[in-house]
Structure formats: C-alpha cells, structure tokens
Protein backbone atom coordinates (compact mmCIF):
# COMPACT_ATOMS: atom_id res chain seq x y z
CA UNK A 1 0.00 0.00 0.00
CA UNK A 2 2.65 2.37 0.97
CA UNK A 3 4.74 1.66 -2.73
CA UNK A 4 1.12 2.29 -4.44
CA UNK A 5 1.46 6.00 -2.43
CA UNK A 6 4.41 6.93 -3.11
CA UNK A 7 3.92 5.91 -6.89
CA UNK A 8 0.56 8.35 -6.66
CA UNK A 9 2.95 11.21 -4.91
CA UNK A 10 5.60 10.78 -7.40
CA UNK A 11 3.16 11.40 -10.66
CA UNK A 12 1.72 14.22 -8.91
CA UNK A 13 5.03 15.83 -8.20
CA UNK A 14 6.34 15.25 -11.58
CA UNK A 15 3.66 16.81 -13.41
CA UNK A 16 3.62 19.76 -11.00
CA UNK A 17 7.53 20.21 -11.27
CA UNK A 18 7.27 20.36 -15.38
CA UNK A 19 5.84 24.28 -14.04
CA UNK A 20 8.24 27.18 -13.35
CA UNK A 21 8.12 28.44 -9.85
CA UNK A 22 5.12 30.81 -10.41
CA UNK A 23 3.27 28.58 -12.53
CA UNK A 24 3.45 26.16 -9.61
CA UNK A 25 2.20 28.41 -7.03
CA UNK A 26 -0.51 29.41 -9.65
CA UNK A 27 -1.43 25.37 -9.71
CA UNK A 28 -1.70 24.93 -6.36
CA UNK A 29 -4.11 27.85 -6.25
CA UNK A 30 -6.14 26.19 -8.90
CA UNK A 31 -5.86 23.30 -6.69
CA UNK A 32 -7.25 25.12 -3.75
CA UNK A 33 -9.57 26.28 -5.57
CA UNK A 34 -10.75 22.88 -7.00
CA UNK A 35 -10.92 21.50 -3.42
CA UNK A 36 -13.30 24.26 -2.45
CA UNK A 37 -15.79 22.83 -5.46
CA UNK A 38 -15.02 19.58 -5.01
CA UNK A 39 -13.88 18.61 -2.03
CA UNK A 40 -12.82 14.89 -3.30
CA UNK A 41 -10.45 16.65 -5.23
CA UNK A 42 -7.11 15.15 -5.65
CA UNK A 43 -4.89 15.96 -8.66
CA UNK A 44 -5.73 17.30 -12.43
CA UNK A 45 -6.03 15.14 -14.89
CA UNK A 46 -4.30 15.60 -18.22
CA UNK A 47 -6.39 13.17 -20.19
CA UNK A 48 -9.51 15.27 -19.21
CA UNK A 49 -7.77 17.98 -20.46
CA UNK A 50 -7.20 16.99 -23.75
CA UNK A 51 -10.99 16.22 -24.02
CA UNK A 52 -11.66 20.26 -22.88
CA UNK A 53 -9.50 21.11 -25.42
CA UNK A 54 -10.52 19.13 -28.58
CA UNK A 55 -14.63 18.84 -27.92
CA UNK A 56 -16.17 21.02 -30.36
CA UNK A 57 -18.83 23.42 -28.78
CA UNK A 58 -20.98 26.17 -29.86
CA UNK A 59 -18.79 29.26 -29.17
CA UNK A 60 -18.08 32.68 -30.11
CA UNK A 61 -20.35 34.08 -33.42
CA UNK A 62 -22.25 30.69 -33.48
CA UNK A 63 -19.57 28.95 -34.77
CA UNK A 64 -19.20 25.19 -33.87
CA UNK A 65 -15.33 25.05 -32.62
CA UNK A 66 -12.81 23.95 -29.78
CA UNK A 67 -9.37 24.97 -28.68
CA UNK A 68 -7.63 22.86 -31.62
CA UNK A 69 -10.12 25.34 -34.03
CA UNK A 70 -7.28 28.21 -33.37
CA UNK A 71 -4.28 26.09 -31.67
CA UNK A 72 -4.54 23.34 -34.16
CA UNK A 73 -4.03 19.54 -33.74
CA UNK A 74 -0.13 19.61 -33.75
CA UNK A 75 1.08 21.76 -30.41
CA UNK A 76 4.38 21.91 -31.52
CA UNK A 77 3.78 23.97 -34.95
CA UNK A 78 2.26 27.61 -35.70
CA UNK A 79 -1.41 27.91 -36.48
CA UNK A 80 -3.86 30.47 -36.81
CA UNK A 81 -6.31 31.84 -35.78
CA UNK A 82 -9.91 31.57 -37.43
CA UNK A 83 -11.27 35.03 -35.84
CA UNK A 84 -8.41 37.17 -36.17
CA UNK A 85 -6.29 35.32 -38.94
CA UNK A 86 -3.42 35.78 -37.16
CA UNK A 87 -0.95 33.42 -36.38
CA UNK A 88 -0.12 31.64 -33.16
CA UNK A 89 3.44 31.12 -31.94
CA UNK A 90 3.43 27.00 -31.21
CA UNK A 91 1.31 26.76 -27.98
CA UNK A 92 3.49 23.20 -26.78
CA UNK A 93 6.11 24.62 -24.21
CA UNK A 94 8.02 22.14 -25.75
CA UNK A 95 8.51 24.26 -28.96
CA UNK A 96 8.17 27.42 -27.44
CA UNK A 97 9.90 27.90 -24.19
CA UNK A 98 7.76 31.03 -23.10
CA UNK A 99 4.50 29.15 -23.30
CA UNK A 100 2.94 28.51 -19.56
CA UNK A 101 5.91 30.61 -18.52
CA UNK A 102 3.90 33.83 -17.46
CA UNK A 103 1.21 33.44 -14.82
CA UNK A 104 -0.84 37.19 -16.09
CA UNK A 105 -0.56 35.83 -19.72
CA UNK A 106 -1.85 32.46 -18.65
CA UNK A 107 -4.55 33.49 -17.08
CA UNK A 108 -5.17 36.19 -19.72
CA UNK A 109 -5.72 33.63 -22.52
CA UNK A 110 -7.38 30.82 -20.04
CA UNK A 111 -10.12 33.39 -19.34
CA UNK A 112 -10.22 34.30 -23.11
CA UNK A 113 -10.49 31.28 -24.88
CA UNK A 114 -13.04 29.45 -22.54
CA UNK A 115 -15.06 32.58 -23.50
CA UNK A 116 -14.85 32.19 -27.14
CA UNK A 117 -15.27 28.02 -26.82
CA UNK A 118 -17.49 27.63 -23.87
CA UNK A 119 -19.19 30.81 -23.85
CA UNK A 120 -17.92 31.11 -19.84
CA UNK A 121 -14.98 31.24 -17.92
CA UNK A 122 -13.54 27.83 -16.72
CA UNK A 123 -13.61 26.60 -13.49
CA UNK A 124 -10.36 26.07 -11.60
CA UNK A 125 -10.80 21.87 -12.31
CA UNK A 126 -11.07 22.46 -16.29
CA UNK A 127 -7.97 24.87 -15.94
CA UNK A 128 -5.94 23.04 -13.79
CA UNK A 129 -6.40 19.64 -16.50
CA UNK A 130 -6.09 21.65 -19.58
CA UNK A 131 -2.43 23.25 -17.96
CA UNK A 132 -1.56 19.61 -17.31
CA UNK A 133 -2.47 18.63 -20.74
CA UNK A 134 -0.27 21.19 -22.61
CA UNK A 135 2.63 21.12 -20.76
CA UNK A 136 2.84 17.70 -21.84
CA UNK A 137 2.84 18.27 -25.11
C-alpha cells in the first residue's frame, strides 16, 4: 500500500515540477480552488484535459469550434487563428519555451479562450487539466 502511495505522490510531483516556480504556485491555487468545489479533489487530470481542449462546442459568433479550431491539432507547430487570422506562436512549451511561462498571460488567454469556446470562464478543475495537458505536449 505504501509503494502504491508513493507511486501516486511521485506522478503528482512530476507533473507539477514540469511548471516554473510561479506557474506552480498558480497550480496549487487552482488546486485550492478545486478543493473548495469539489472537495474529493485530488490531482488534475491531463487526459480530461485533452478532451476540454478538442470537444467542439458552440462558441463565439455561433460557430461550432474547440481549442484545436485556433491552436490546431499539432502543439508543436504555428497555427492560426480563425477570428483574427493571425498566427499563433506553437502553444506546446516544448517548442516554445515562453509558453505557460507567465502566470498574467496564462490566465489572460485561459479566461479568453473558454469565453470564445465555452461561452464562460472555466472553473479552476477544467484549468488546472487543460495546464496539465499542454505542458505535456
């Protein structure tokens, strides 16, 4: 039982530790957060994530799209975007080393594009698993 823990606290601590030091006081305010709604709470979930960010939804102008609409399918490459038509640096921090590097900017574009997607701000679960999905990526 006690291996199966420490395998759980390892995972956790890796994905946390793929943040810089503000993004990972900025996660563990999401997780606070996340606790507060849910109070079985107990890590984000990358997988989950990566559903938020493909599923297609009626968004901004009507238009039937999801964070891949903009961000494209491949992280790691430029793509644009289908309100503005301009392009977007690589969103994979992989490929661009100032991606989830900047908590205001973060949070910026978090609160921005679950507005144009979902029509709402996300809640401090959906955040916390999409941040875990792209910094995998």
């Amino acid at each position: 039982m006690k291996k199966i823990a420490l395998l759980f606290l390892c995972a956790y601590a890796l994905n946390a530790a793929q943040f810089n030091a503000a993004m990972q006081e900025y996660i563990a305010e999401l997780k606070s957060e996340a606790l507060k709604l849910d109070p079985n709470f107990k890590d984000f979930d990358a997988a989950k994530g990566e559903l938020i960010f493909v599923t297609k939804n009626i968004g901004k102008n009507s238009q039937n799209i999801s964070c891949q609409s903009c961000h494209g399918e491949d992280l790691t490459k430029e793509s644009m975007n289908i309100f503005t038509n301009k392009t977007i640096a690589p969103l994979s921090p992989n490929a661009n080393s100032s991606r989830l590097s900047d908590v205001k900017e973060v949070k910026k574009w978090l609160k921005r594009n679950f507005k144009d997607v979902y029509l709402r701000e996300g809640t401090a679960i959906e955040k916390g698993d999409v941040l875990y999905y792209l910094i995998k990526q």
